[in-house]
N, C-alpha and C. Protein backbone atom coordinates (compact mmCIF):
# COMPACT_ATOMS: atom_id res chain seq x y z
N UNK A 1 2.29 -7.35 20.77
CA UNK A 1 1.84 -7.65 19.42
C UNK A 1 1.11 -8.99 19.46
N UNK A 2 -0.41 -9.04 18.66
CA UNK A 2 -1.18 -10.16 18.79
C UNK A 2 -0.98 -10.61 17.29
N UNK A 3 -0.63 -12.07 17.48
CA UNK A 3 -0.80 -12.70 15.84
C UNK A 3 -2.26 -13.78 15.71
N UNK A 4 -2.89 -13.12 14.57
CA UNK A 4 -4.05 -14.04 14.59
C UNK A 4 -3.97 -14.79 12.67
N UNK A 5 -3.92 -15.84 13.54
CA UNK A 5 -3.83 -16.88 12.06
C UNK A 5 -4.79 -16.89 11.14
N UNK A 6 -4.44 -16.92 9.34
CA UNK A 6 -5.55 -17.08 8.40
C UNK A 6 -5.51 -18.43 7.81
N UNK A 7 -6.30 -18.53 6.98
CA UNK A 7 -6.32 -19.90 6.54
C UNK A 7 -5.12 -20.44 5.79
N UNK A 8 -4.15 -19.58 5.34
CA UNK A 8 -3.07 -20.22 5.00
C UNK A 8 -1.81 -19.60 6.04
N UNK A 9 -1.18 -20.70 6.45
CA UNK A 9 -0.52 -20.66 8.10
C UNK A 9 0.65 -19.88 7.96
N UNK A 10 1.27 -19.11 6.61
CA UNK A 10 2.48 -18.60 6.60
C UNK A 10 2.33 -17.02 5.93
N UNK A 11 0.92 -17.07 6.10
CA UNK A 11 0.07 -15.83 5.71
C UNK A 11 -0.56 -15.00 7.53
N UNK A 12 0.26 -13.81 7.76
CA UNK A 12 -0.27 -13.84 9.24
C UNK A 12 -0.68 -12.30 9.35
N UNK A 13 -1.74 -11.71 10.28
CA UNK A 13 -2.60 -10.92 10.67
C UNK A 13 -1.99 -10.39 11.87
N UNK A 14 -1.54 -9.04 11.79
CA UNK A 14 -0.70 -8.70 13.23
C UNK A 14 -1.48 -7.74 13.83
N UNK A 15 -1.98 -7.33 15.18
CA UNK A 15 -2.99 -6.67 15.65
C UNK A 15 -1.62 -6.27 16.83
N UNK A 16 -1.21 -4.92 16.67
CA UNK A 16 -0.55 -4.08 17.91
C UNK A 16 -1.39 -3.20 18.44
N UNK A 17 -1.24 -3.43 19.80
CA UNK A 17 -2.02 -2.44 20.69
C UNK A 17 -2.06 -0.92 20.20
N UNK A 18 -3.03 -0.44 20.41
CA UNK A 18 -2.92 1.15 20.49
C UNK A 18 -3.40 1.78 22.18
N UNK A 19 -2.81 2.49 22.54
CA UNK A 19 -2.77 2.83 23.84
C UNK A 19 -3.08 4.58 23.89
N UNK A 20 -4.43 5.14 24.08
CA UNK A 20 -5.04 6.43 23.58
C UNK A 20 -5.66 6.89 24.74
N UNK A 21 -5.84 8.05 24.61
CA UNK A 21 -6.26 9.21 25.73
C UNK A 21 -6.83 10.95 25.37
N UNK A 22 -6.81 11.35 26.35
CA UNK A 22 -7.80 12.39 25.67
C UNK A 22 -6.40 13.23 24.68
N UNK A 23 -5.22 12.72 24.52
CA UNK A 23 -3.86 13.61 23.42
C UNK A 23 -4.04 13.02 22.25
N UNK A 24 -4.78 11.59 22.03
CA UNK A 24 -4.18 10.65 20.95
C UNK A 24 -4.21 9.01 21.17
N UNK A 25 -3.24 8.94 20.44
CA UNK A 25 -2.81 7.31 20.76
C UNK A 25 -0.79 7.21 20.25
N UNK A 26 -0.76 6.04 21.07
CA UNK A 26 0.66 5.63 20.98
C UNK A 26 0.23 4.44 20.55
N UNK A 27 1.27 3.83 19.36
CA UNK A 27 1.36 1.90 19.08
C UNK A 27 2.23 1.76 18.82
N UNK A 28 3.21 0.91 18.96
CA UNK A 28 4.10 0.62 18.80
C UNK A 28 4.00 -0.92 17.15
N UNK A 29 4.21 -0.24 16.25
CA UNK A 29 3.49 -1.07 15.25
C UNK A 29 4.82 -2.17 14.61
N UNK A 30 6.18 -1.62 14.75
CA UNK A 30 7.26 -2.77 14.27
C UNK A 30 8.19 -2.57 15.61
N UNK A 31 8.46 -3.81 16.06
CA UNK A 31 9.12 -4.40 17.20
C UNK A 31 10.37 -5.38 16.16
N UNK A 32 11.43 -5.47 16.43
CA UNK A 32 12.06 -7.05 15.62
C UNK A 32 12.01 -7.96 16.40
N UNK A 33 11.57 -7.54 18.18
CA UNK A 33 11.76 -8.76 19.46
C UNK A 33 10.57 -9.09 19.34
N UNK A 34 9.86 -8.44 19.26
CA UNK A 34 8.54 -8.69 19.12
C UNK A 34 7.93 -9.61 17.87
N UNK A 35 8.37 -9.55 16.78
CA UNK A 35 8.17 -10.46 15.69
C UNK A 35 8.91 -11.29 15.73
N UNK A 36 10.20 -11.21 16.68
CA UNK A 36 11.24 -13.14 16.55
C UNK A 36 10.32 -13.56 17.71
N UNK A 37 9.70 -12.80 18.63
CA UNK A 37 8.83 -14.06 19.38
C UNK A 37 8.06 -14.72 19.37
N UNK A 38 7.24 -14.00 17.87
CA UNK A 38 6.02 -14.51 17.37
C UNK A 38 6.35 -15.38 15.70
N UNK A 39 7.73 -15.82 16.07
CA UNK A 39 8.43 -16.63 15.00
C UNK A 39 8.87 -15.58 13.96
N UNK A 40 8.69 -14.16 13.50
CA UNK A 40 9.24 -13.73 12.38
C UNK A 40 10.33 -13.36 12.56
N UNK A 41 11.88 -13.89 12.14
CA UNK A 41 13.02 -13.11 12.13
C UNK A 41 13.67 -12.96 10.72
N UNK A 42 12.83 -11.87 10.65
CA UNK A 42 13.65 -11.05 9.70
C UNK A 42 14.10 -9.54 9.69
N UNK A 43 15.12 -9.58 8.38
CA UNK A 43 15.87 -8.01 8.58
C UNK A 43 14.60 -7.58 6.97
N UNK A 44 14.07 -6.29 8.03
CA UNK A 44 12.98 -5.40 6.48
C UNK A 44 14.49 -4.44 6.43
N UNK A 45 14.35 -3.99 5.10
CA UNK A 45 15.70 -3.22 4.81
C UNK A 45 15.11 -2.18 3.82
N UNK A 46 14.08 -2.22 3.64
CA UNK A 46 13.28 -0.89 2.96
C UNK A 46 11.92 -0.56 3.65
N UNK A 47 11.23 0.55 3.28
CA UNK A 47 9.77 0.73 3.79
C UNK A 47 9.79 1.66 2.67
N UNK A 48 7.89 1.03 1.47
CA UNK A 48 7.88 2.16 1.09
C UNK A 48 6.27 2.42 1.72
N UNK A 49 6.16 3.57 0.74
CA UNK A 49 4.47 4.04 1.25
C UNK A 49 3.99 4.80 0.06
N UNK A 50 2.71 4.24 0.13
CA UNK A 50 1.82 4.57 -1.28
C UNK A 50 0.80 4.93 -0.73
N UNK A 51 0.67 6.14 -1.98
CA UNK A 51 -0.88 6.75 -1.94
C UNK A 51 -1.47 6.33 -3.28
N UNK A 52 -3.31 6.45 -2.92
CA UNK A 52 -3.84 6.63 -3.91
C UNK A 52 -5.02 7.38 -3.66
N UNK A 53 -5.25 7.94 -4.75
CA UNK A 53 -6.26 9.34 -4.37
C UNK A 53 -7.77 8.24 -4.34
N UNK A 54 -8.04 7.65 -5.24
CA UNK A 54 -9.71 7.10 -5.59
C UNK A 54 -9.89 5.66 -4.99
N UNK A 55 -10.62 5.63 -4.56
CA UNK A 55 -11.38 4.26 -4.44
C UNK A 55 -11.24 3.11 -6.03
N UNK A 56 -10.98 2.17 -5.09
CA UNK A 56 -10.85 0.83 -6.67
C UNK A 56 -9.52 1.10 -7.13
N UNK A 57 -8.53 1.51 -6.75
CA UNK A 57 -7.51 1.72 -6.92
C UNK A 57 -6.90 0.43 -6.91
N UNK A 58 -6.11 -0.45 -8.13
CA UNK A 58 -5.20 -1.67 -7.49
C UNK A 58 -4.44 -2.22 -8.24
N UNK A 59 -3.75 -2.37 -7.20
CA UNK A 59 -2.26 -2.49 -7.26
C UNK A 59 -1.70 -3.92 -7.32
N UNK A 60 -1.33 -4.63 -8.40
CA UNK A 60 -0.57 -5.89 -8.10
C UNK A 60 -1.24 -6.75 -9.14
N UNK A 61 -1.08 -7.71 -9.38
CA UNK A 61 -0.29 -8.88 -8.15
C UNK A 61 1.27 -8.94 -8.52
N UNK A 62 2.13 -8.69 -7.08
CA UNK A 62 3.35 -8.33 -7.81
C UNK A 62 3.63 -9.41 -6.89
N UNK A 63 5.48 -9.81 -7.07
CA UNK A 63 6.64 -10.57 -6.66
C UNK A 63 7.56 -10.04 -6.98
N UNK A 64 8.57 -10.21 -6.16
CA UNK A 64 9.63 -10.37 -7.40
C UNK A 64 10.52 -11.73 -6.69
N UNK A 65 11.23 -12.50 -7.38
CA UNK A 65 12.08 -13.54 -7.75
C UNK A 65 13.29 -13.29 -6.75
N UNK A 66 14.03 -14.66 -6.75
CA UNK A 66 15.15 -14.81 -6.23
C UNK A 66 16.38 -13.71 -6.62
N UNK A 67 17.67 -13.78 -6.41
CA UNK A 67 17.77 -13.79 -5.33
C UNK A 67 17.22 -12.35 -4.27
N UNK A 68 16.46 -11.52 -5.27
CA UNK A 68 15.76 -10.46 -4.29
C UNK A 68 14.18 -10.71 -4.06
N UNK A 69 14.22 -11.90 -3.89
CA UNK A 69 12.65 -12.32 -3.46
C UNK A 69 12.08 -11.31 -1.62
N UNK A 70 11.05 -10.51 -1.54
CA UNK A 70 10.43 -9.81 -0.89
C UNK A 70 9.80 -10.44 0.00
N UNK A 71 9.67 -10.75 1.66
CA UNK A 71 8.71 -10.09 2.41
C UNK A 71 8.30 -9.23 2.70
N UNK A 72 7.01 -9.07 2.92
CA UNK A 72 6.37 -7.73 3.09
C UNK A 72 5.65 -7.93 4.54
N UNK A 73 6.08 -6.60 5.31
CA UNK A 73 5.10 -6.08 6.16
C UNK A 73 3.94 -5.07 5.66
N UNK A 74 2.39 -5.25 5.66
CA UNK A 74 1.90 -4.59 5.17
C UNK A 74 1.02 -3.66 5.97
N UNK A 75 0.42 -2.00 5.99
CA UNK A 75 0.20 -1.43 6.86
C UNK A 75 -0.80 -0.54 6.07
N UNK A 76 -2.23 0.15 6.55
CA UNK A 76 -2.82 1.05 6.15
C UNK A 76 -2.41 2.50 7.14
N UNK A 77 -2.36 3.89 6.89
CA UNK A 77 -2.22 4.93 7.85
C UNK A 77 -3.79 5.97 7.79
N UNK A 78 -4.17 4.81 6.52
CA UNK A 78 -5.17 6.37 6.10
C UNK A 78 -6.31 5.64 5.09
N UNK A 79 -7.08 5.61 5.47
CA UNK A 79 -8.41 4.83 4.96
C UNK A 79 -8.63 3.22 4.83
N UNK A 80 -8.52 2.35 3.54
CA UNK A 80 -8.82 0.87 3.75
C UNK A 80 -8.56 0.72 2.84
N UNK A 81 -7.83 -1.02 2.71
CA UNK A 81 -7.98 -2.12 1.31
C UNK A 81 -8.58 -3.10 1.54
N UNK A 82 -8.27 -3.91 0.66
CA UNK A 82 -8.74 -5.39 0.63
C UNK A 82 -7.20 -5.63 0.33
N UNK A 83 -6.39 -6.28 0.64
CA UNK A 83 -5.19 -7.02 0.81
C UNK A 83 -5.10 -8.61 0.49
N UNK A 84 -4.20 -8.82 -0.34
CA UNK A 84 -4.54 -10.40 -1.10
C UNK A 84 -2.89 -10.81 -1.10
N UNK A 85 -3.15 -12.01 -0.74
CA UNK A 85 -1.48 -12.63 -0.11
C UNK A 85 -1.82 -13.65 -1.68
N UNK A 86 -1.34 -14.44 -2.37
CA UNK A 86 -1.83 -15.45 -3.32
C UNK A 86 -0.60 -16.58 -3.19
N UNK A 87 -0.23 -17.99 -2.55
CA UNK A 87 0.40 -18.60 -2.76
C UNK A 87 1.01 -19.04 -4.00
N UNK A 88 2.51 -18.96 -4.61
CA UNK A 88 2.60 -19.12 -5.50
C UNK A 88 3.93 -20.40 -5.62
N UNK A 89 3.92 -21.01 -4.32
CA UNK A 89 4.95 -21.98 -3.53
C UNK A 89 4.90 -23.48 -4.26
N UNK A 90 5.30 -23.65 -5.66
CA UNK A 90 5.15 -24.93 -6.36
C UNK A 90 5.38 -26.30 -4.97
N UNK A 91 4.38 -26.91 -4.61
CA UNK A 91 4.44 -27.60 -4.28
C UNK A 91 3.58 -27.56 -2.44
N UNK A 92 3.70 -26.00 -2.44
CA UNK A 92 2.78 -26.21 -1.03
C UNK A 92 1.54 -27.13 -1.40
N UNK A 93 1.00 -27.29 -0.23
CA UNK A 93 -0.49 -27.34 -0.03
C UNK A 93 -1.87 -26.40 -0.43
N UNK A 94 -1.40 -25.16 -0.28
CA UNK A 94 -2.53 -23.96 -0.10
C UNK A 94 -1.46 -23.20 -2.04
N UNK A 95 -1.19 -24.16 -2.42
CA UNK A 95 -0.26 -23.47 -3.82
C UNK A 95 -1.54 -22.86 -4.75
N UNK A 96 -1.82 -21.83 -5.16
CA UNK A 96 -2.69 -21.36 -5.98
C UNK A 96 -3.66 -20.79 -5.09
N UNK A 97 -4.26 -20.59 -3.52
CA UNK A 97 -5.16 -20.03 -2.99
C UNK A 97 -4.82 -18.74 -2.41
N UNK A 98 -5.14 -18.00 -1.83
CA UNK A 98 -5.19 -16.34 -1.71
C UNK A 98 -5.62 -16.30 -0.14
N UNK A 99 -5.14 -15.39 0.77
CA UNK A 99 -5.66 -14.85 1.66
C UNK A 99 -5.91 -13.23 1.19
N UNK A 100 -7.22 -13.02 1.71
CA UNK A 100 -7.49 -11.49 1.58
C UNK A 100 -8.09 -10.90 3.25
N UNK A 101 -7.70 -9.86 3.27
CA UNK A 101 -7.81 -9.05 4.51
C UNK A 101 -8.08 -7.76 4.59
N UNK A 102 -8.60 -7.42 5.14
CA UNK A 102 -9.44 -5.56 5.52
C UNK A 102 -8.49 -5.16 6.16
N UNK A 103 -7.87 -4.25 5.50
CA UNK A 103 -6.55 -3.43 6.58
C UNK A 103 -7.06 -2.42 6.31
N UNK A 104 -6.68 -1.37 7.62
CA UNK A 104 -7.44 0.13 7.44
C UNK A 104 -6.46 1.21 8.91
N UNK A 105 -6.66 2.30 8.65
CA UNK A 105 -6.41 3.22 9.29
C UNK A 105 -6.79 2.88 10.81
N UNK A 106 -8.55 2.36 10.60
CA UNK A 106 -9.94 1.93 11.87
C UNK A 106 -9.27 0.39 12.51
N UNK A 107 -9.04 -0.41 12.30
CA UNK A 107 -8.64 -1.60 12.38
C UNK A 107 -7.50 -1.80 12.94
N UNK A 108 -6.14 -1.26 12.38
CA UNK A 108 -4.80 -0.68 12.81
C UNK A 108 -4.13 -2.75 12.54
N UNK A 109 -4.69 -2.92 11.92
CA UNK A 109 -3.86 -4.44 11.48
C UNK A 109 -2.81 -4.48 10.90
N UNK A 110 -2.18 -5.33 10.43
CA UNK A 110 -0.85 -5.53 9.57
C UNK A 110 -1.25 -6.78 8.92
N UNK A 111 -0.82 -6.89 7.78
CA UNK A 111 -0.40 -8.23 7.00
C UNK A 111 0.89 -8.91 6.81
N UNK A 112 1.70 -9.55 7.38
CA UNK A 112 2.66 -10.21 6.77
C UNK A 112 2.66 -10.89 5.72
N UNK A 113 3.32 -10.61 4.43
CA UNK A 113 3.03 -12.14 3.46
C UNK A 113 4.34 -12.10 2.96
N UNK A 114 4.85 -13.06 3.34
CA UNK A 114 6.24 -13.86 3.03
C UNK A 114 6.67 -14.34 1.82
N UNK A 115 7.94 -14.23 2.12
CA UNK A 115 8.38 -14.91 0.11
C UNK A 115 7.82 -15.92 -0.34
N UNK A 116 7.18 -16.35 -1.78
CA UNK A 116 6.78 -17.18 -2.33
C UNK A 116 5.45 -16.99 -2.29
N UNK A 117 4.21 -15.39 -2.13
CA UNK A 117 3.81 -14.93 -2.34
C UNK A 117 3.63 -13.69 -3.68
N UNK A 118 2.46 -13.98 -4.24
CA UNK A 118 2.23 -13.11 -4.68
C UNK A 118 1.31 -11.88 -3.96
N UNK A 119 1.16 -10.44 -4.33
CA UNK A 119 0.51 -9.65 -3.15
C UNK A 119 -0.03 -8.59 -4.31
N UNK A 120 -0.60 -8.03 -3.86
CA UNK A 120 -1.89 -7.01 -4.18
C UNK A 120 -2.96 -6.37 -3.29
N UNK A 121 -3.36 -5.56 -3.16
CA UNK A 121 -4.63 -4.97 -2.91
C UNK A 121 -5.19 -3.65 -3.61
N UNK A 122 -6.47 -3.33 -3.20
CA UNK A 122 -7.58 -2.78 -3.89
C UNK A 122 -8.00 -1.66 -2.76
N UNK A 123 -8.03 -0.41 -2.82
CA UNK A 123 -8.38 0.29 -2.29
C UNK A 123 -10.30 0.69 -1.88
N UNK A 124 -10.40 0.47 -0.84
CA UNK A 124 -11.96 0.46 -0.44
C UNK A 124 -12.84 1.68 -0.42
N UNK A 125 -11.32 3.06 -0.30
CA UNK A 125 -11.72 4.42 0.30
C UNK A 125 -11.42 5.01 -0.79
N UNK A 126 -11.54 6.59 -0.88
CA UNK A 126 -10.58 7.56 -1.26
C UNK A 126 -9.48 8.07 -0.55
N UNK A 127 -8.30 8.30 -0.75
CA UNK A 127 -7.24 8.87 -0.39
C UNK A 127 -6.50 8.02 0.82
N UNK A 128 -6.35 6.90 0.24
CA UNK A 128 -5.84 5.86 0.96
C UNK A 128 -3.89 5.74 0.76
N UNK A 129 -3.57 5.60 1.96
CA UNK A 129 -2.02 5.42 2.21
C UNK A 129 -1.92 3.99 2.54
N UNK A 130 -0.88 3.63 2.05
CA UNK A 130 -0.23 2.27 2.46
C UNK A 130 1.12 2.17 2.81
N UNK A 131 1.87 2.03 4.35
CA UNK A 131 3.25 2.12 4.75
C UNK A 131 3.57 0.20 4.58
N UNK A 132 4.68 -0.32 3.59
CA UNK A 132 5.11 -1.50 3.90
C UNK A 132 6.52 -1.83 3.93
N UNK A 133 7.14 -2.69 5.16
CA UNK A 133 8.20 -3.13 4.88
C UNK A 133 8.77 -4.43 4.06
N UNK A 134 9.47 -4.33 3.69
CA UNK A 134 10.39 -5.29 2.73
C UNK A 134 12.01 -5.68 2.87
N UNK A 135 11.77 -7.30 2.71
CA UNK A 135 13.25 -7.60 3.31
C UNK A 135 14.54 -7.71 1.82
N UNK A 136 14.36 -7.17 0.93
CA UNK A 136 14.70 -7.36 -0.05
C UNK A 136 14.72 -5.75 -0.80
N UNK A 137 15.88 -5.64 -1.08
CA UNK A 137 15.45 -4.00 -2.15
C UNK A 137 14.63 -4.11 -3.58
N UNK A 138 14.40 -3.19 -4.05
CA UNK A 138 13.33 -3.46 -4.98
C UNK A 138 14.35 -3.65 -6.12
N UNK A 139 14.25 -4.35 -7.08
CA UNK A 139 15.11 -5.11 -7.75
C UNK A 139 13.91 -5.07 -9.29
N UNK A 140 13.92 -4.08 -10.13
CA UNK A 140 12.76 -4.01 -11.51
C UNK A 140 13.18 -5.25 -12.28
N UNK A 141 14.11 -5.69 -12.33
CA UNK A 141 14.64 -6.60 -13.40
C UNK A 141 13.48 -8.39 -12.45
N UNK A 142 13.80 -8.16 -11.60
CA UNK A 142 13.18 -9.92 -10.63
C UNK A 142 11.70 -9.65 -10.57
N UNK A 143 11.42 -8.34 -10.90
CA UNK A 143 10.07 -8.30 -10.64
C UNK A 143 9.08 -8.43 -11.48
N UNK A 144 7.66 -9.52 -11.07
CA UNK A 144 7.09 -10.34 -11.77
C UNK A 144 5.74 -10.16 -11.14
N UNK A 145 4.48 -10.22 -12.05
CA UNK A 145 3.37 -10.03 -12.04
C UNK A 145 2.00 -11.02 -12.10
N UNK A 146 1.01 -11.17 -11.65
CA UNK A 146 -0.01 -12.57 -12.02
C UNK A 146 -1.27 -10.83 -12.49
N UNK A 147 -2.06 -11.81 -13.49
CA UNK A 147 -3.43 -11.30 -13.74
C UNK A 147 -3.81 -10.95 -12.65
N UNK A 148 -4.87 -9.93 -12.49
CA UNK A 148 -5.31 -9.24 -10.92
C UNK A 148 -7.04 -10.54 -11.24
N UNK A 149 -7.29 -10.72 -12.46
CA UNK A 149 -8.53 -10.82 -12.43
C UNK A 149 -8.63 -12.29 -13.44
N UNK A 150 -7.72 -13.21 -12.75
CA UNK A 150 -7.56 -14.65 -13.54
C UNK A 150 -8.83 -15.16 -12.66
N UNK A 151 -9.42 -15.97 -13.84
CA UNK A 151 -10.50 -16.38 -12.94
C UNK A 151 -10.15 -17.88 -12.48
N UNK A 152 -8.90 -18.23 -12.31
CA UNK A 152 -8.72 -19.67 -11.96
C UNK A 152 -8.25 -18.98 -10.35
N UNK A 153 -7.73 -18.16 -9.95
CA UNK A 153 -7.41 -17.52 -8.76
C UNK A 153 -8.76 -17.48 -8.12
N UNK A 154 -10.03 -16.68 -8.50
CA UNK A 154 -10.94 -16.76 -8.14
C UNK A 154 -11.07 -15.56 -6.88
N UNK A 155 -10.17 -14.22 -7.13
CA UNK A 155 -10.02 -13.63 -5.54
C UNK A 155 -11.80 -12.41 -5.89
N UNK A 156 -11.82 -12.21 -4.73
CA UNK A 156 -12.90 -11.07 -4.81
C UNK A 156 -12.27 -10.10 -4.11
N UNK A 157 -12.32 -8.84 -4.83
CA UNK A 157 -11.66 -7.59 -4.40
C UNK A 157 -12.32 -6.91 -3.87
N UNK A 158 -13.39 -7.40 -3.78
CA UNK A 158 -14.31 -6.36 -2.53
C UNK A 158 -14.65 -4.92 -3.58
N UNK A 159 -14.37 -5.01 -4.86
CA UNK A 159 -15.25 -4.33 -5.86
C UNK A 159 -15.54 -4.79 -7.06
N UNK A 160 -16.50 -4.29 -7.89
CA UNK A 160 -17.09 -4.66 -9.30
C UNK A 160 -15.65 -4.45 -10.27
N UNK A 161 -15.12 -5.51 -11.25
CA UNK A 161 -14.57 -5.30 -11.84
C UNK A 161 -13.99 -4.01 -13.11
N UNK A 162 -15.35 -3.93 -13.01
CA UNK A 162 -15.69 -2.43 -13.94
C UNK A 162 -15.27 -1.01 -13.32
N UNK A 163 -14.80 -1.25 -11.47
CA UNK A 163 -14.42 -0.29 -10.78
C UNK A 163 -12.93 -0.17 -10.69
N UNK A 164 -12.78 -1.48 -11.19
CA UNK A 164 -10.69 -1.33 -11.06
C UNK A 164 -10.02 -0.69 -11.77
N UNK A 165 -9.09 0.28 -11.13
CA UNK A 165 -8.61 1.29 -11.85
C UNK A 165 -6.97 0.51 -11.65
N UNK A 166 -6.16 0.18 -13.05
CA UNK A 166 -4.80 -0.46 -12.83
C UNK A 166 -4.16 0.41 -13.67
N UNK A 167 -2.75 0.29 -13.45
CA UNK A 167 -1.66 0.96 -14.35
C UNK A 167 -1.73 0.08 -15.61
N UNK A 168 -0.73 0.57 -16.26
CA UNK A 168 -1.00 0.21 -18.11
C UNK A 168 0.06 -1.40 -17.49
N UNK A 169 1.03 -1.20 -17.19
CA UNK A 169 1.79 -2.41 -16.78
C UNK A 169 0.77 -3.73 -15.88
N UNK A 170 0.25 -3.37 -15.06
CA UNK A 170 -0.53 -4.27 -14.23
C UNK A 170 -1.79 -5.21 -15.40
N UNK A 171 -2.26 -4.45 -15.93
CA UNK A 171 -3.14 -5.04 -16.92
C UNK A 171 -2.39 -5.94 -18.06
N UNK A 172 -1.28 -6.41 -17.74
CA UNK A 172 -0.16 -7.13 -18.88
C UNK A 172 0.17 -8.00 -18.34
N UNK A 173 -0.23 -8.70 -17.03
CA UNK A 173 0.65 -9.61 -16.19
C UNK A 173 -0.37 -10.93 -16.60
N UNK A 174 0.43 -12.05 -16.98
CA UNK A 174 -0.16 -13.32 -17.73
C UNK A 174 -0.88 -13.88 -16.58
N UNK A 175 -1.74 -14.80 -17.09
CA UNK A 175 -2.37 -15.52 -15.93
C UNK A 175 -1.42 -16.60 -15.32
N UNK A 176 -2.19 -16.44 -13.91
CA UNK A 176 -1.55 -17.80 -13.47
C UNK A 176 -0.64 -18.88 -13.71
N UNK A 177 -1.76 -19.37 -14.35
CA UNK A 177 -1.00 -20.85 -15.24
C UNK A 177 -0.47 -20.84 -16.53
N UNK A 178 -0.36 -19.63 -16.81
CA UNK A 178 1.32 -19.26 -17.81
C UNK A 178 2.49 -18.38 -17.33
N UNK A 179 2.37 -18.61 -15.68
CA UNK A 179 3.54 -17.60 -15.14
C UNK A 179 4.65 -18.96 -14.97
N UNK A 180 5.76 -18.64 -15.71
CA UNK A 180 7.26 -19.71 -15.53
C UNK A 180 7.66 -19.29 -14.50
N UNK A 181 8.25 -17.92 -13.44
CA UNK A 181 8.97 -17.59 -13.18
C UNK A 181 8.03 -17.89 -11.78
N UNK A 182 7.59 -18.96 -11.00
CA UNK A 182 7.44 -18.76 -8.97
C UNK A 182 8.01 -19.60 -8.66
N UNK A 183 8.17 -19.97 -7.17
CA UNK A 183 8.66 -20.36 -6.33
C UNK A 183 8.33 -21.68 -6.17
């Protein structure tokens, strides 16, 4: 497993080999020895996986709160996003900036984004899957939302706003700088 760093250092890009021949391919995509060597030790204790049929599809910006605050391993099986990590760490350095990333089926990357993140992405394709792990069970009551399209965030989703297709809940999440409830 290769870790390649983004501009915010607790935001990380995991590239596992794929090893292919004229049957296929083999990858070995979650290791736990493999991520405590590359500093991640944690226990994921769920995996879910989402589909979405259309392009502009998106999802987030979700969290949820103590004490079931979430890491996420994040994974495409089947077409592409745009993937958005958003620091929400009162007091970091990088507090209020975003990593975004091209994860895809073609690419075979991962995203880690760790607690005290907010997370989201935007579907690039049609009929896109997303497999992610989580160290935290999903907990509806801790779970908390930012605007997808605050313009003090400033993220680009890699589509025209007029293309985002959100749930009735996602379009309700306050901006930024009226969220009480981060880290």
């Amino acid at each position: 497993m290769e870790l390649r760093p983004t501009s915010i250092p607790d935001v990380m890009v995991l590239a596992a080999p794929k090893h292919g021949d004229h049957r296929g391919f083999f990858s070995e995509v979650y290791s736990r020895r493999a991520l405590h060597e590359l500093g991640i030790d944690l226990e994921f204790v769920q995996d879910n996986h989402s589909f979405s049929a259309q392009r502009g599809v998106l999802r987030g910006l979700h969290y949820q709160i103590a004490p079931k605050a979430q890491d996420k391993l994040v994974r495409v099986i089947r077409g592409a996003i745009r993937d958005v990590a958003v620091d929400i760490r009162r007091g970091s350095p990088t507090f209020g900036r975003h990593v975004a990333v091209e994860l895809s089926a073609e690419n075979w990357l991962q995203l880690f984004v760790p607690c005290g993140f907010a997370h989201g992405f935007v579907t690039l394709t049609p009929d896109v899957e997303v497999i992610y792990k989580v160290t935290a069970d999903y907990a509806p009551e801790l779970e908390r939302g930012i605007r997808w399209d605050d313009p003090d965030l400033a993220i680009d989703w890699g589509i025209s706003p007029a293309e985002a297709i959100l749930s009735a809940r996602d379009l309700t999440h306050p901006r930024f700088s009226d969220v009480a409830d981060l880290f």
